[in-house]
PDB file of N, CA and C in Angstrom:
ATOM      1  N   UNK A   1      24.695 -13.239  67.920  1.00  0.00           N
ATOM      2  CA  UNK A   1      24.661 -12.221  66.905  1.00  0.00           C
ATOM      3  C   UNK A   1      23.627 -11.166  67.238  1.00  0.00           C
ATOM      4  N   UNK A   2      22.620 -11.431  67.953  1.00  0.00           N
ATOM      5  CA  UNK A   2      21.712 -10.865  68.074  1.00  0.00           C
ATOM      6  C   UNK A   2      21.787  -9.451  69.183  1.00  0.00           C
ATOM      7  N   UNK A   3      22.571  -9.685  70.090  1.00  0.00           N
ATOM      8  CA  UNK A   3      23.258  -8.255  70.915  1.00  0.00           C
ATOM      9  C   UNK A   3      24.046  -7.859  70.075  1.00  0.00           C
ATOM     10  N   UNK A   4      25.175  -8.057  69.307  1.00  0.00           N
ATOM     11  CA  UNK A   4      26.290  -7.441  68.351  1.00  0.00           C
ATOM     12  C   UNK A   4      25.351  -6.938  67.727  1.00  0.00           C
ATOM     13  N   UNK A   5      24.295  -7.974  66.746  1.00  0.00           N
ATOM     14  CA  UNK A   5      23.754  -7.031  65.855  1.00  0.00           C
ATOM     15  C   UNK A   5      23.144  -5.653  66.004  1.00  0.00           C
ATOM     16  N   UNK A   6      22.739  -5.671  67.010  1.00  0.00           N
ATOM     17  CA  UNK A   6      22.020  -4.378  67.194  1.00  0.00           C
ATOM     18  C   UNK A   6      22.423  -3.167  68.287  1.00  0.00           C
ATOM     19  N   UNK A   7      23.669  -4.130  68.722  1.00  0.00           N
ATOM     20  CA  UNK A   7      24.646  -2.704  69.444  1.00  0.00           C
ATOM     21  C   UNK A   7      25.506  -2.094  67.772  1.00  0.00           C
ATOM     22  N   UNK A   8      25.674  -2.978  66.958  1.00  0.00           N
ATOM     23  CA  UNK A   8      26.383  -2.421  65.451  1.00  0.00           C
ATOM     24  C   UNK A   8      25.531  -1.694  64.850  1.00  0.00           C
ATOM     25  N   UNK A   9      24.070  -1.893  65.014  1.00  0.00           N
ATOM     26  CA  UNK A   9      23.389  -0.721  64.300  1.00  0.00           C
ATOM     27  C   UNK A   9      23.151   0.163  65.269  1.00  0.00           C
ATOM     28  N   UNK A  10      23.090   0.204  66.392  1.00  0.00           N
ATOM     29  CA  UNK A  10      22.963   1.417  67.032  1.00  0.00           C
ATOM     30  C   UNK A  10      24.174   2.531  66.853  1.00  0.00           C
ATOM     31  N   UNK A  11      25.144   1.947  67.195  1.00  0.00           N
ATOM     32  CA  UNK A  11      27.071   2.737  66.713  1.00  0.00           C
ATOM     33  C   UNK A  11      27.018   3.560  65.241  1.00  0.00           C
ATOM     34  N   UNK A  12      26.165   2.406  64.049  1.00  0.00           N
ATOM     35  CA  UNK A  12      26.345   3.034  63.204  1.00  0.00           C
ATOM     36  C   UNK A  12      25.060   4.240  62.722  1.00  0.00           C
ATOM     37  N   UNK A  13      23.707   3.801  63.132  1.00  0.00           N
ATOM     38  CA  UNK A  13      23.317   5.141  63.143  1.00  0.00           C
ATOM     39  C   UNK A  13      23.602   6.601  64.101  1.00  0.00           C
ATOM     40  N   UNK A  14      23.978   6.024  64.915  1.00  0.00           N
ATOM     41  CA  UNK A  14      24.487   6.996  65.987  1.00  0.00           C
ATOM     42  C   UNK A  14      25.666   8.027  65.383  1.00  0.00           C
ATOM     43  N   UNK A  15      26.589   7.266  64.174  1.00  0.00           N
ATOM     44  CA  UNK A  15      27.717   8.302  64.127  1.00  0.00           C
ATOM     45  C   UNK A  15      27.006   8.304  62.404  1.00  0.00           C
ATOM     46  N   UNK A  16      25.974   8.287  61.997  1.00  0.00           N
ATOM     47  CA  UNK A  16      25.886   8.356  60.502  1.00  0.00           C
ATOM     48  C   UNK A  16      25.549   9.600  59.395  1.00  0.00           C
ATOM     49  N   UNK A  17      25.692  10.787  60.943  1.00  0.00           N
ATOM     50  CA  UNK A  17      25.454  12.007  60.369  1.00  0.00           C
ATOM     51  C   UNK A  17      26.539  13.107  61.024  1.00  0.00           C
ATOM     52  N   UNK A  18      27.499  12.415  61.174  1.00  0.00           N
ATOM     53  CA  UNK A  18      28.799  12.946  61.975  1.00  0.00           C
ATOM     54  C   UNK A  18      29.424  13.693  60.658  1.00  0.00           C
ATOM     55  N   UNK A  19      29.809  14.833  60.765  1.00  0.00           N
ATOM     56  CA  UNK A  19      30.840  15.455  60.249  1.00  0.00           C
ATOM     57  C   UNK A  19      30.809  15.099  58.546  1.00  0.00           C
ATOM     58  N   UNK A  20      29.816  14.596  57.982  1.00  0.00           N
ATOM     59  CA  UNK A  20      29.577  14.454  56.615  1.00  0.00           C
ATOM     60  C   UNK A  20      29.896  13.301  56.238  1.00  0.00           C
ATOM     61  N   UNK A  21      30.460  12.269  56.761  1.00  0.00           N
ATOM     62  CA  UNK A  21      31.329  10.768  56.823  1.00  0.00           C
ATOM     63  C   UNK A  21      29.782  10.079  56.250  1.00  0.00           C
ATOM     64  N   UNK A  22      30.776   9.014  55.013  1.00  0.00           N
ATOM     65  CA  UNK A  22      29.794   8.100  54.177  1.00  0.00           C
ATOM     66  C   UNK A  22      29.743   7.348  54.673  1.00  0.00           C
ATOM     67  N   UNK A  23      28.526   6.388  54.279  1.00  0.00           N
ATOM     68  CA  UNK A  23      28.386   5.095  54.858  1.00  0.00           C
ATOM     69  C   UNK A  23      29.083   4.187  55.321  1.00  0.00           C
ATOM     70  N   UNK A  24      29.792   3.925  54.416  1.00  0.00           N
ATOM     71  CA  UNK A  24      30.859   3.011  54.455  1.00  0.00           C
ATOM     72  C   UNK A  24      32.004   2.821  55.195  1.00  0.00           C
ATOM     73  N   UNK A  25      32.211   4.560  55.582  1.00  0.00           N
ATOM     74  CA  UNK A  25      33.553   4.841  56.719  1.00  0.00           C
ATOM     75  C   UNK A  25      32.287   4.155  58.362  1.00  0.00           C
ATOM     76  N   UNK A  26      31.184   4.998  57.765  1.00  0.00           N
ATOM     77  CA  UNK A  26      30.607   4.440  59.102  1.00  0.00           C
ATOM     78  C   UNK A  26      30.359   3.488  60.399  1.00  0.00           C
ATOM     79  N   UNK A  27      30.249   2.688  58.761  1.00  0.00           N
ATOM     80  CA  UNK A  27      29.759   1.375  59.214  1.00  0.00           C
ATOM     81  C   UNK A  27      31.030   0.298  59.397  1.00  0.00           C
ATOM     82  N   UNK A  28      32.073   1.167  59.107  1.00  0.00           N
ATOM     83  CA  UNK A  28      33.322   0.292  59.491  1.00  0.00           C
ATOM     84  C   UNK A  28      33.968   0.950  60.797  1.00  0.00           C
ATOM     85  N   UNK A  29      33.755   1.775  60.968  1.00  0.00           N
ATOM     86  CA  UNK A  29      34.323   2.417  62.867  1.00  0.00           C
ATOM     87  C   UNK A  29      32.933   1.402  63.233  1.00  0.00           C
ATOM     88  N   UNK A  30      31.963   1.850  62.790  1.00  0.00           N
ATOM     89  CA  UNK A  30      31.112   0.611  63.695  1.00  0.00           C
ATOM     90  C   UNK A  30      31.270  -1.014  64.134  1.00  0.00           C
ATOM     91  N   UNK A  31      31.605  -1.738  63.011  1.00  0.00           N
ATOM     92  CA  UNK A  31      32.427  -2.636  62.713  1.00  0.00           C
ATOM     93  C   UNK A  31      33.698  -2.798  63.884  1.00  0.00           C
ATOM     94  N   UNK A  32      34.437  -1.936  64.108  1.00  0.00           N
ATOM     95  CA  UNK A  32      35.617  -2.089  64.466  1.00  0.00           C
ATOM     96  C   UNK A  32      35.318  -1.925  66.153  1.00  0.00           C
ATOM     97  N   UNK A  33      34.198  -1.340  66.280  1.00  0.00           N
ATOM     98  CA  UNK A  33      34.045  -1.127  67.886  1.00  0.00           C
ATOM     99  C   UNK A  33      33.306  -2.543  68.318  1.00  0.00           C
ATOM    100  N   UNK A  34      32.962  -3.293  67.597  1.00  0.00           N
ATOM    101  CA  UNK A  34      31.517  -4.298  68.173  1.00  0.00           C
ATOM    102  C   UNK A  34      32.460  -5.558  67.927  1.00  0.00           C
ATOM    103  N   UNK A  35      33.059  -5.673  66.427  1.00  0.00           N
ATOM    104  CA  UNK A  35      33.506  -6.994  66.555  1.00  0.00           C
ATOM    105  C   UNK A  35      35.528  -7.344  66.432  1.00  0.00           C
ATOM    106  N   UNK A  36      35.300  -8.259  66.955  1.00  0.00           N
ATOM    107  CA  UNK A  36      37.467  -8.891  66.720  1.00  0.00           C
ATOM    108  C   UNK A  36      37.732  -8.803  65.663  1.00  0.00           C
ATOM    109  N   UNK A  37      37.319  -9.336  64.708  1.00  0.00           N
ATOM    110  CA  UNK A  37      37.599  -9.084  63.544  1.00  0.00           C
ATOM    111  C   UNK A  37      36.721  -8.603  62.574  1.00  0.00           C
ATOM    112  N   UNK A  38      37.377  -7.190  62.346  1.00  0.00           N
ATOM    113  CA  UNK A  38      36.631  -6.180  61.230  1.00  0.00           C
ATOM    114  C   UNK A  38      37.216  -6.853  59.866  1.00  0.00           C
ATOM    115  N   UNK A  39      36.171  -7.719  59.339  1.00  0.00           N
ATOM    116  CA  UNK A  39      36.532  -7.547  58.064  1.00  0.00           C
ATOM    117  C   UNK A  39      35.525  -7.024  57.084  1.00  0.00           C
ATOM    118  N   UNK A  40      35.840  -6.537  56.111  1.00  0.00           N
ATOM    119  CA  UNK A  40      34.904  -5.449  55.150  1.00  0.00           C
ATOM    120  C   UNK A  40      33.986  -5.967  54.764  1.00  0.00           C
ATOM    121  N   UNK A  41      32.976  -7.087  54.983  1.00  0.00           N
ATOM    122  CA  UNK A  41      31.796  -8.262  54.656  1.00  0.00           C
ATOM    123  C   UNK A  41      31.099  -7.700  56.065  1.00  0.00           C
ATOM    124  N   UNK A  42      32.126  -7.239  57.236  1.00  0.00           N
ATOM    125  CA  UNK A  42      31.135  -6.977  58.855  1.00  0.00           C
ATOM    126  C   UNK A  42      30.497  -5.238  58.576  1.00  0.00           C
ATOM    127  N   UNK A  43      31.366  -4.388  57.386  1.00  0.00           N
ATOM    128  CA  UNK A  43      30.746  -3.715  57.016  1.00  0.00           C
ATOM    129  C   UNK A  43      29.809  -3.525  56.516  1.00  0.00           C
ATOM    130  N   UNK A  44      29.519  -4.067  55.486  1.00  0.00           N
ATOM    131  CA  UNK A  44      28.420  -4.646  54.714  1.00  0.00           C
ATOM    132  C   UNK A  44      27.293  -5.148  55.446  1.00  0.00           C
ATOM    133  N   UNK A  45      27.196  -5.990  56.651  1.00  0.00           N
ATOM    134  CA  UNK A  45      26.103  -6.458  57.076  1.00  0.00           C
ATOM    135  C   UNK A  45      25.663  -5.573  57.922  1.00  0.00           C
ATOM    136  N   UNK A  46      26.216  -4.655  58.625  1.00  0.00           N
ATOM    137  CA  UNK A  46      25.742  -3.256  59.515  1.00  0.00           C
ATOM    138  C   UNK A  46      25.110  -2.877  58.810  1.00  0.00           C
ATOM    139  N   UNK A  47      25.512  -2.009  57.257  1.00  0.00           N
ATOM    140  CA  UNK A  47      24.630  -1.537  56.906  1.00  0.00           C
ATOM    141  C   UNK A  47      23.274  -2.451  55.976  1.00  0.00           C
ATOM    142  N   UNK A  48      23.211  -3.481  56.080  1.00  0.00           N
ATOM    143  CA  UNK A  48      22.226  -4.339  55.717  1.00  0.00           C
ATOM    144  C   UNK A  48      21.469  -4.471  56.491  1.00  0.00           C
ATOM    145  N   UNK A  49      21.685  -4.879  57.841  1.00  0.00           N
ATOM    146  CA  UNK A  49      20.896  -4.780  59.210  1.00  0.00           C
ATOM    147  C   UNK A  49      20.359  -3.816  59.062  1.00  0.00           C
ATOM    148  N   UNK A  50      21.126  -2.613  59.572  1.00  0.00           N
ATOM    149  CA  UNK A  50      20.092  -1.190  59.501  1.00  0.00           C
ATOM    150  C   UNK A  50      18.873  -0.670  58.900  1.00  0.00           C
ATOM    151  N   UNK A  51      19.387  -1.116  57.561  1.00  0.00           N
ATOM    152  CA  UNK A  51      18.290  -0.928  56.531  1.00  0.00           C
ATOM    153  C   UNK A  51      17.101  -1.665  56.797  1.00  0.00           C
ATOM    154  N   UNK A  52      17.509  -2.826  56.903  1.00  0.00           N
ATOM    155  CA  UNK A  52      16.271  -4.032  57.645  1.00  0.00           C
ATOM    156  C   UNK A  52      15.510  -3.110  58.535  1.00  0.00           C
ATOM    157  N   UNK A  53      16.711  -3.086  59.449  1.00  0.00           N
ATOM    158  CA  UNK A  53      16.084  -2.407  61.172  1.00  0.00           C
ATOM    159  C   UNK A  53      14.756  -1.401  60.685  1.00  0.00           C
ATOM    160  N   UNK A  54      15.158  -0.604  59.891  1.00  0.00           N
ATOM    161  CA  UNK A  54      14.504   0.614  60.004  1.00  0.00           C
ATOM    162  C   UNK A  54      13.433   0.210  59.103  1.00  0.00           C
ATOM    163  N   UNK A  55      13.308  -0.210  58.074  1.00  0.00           N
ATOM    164  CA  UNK A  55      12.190  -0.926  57.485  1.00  0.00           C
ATOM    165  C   UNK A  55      11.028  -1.554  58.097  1.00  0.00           C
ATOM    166  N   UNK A  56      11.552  -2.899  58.885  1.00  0.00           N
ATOM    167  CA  UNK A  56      10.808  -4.025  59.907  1.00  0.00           C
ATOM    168  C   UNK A  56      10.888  -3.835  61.427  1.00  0.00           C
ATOM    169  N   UNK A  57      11.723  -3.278  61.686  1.00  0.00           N
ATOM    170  CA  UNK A  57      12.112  -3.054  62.971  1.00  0.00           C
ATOM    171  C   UNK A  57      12.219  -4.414  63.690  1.00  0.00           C
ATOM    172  N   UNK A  58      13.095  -5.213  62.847  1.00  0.00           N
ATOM    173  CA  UNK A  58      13.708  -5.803  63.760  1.00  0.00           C
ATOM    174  C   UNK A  58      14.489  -6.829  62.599  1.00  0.00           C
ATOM    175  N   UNK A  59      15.505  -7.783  63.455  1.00  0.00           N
ATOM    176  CA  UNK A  59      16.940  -8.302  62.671  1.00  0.00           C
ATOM    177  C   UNK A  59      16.438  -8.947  61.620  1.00  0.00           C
ATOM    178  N   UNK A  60      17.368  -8.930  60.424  1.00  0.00           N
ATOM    179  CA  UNK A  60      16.385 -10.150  59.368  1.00  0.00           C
ATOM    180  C   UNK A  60      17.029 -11.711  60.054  1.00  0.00           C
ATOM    181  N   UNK A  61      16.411 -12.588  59.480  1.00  0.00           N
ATOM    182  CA  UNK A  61      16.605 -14.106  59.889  1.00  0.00           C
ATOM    183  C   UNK A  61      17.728 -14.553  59.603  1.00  0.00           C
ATOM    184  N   UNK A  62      18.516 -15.330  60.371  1.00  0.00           N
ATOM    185  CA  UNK A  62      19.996 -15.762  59.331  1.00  0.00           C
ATOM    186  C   UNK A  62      19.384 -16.892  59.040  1.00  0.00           C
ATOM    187  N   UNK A  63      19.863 -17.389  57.895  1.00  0.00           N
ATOM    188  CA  UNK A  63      19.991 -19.011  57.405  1.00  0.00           C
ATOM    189  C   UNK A  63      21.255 -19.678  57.997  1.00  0.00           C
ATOM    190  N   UNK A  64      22.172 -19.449  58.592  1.00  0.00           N
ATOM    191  CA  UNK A  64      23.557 -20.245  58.407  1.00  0.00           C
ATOM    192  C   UNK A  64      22.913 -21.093  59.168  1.00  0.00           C
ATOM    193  N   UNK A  65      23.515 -22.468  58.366  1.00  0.00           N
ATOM    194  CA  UNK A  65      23.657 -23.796  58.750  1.00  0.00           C
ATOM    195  C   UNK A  65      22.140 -24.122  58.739  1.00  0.00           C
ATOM    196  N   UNK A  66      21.483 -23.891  58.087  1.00  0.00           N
ATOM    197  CA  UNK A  66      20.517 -24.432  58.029  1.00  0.00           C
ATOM    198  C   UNK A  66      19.804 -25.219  56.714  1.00  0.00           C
ATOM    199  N   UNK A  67      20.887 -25.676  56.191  1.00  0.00           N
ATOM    200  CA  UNK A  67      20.807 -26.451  55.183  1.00  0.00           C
ATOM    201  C   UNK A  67      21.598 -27.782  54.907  1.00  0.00           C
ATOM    202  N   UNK A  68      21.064 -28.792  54.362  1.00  0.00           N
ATOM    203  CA  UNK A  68      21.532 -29.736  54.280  1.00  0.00           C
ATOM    204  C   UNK A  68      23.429 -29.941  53.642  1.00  0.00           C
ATOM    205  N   UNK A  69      24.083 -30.324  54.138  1.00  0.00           N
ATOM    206  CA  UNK A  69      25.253 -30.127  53.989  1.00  0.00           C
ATOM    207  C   UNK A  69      25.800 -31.686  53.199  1.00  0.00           C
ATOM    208  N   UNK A  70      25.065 -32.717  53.557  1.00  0.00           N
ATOM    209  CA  UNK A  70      25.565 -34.130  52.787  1.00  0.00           C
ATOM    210  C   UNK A  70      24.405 -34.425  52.168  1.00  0.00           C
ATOM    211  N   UNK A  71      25.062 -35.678  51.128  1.00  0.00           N
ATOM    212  CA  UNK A  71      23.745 -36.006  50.362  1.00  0.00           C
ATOM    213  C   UNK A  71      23.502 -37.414  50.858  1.00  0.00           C
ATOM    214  N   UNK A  72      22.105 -37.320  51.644  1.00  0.00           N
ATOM    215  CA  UNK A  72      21.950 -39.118  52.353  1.00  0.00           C
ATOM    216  C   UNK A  72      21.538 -40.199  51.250  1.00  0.00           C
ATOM    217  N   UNK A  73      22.333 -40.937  51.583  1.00  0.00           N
ATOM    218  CA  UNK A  73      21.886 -41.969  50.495  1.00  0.00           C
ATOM    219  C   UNK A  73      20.917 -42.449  50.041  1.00  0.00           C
ATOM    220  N   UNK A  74      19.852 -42.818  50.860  1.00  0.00           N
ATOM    221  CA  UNK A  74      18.528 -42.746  50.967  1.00  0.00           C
ATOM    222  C   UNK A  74      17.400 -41.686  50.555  1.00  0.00           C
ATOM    223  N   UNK A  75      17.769 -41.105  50.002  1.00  0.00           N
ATOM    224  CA  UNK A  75      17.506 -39.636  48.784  1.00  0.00           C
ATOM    225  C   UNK A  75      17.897 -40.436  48.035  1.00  0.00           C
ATOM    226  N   UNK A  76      18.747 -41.051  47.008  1.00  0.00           N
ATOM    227  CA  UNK A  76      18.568 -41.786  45.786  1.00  0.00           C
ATOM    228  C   UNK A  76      17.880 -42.503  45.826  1.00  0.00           C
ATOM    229  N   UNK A  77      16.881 -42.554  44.573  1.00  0.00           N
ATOM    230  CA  UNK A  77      15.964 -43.491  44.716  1.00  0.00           C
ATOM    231  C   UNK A  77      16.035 -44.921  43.828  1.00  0.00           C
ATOM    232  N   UNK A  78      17.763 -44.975  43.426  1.00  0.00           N
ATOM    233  CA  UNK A  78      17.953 -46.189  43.126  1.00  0.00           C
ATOM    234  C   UNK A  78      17.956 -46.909  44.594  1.00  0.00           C
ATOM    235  N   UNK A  79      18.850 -46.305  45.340  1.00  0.00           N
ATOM    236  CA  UNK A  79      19.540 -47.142  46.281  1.00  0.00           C
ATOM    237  C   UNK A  79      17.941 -47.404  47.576  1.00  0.00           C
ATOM    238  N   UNK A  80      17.455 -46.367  47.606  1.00  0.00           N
ATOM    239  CA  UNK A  80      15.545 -46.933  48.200  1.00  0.00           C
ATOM    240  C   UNK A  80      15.284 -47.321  47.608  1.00  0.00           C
ATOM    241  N   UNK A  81      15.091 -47.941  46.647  1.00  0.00           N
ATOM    242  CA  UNK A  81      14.231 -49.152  45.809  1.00  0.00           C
ATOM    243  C   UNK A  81      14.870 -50.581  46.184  1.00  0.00           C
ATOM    244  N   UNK A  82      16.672 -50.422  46.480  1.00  0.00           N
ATOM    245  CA  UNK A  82      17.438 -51.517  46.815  1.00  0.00           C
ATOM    246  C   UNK A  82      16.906 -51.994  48.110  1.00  0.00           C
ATOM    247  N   UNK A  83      16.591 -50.686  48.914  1.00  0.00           N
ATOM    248  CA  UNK A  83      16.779 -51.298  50.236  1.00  0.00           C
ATOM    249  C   UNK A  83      14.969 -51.662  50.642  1.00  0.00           C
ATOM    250  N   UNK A  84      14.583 -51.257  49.994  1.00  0.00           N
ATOM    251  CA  UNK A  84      12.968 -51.783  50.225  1.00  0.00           C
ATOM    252  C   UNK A  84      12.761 -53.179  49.916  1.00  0.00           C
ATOM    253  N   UNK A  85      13.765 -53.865  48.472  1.00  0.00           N
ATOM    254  CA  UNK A  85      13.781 -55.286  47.978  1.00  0.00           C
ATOM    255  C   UNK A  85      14.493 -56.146  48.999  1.00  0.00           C
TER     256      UNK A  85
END
């Protein structure tokens, strides 16, 4: 993500003062040049990035997958009290 991301914000500030064109057209030709599938959520994160970009100067953090996805049994603390007896 990290080359896409920031070849997508470069595309989209690059064309973001073209011919009077809003954000949104922008950041979706941007969208459409960087990734396979443009869907209107890849719009949205161009211009989220950007905003970041230009703020921090540099990508914000992703979370994906970085959260617990099952609940271990051993987190209940009936069933640890069982297995300690």
């Amino acid at each position: 993500m990290l080359i896409r991301g920031k070849r997508a914000i470069y595309e989209y500030l690059k064309r973001l003062g073209e011919n009077g064109k809003g954000k949104m057209k922008t950041s979706k030709e941007a969208a459409q040049l960087i990734f396979i599938d443009c869907a209107p959520y890849r719009a949205r994160s161009i211009q989220y990035w950007a905003n970041f970009w230009l703020q921090h100067n540099r990508l914000p953090v992703s979370r994906q997958g970085r959260h617990q996805k099952t609940i271990r049994l051993i987190d209940d603390e009936d069933i640890a009290e069982e297995c300690h007896i």
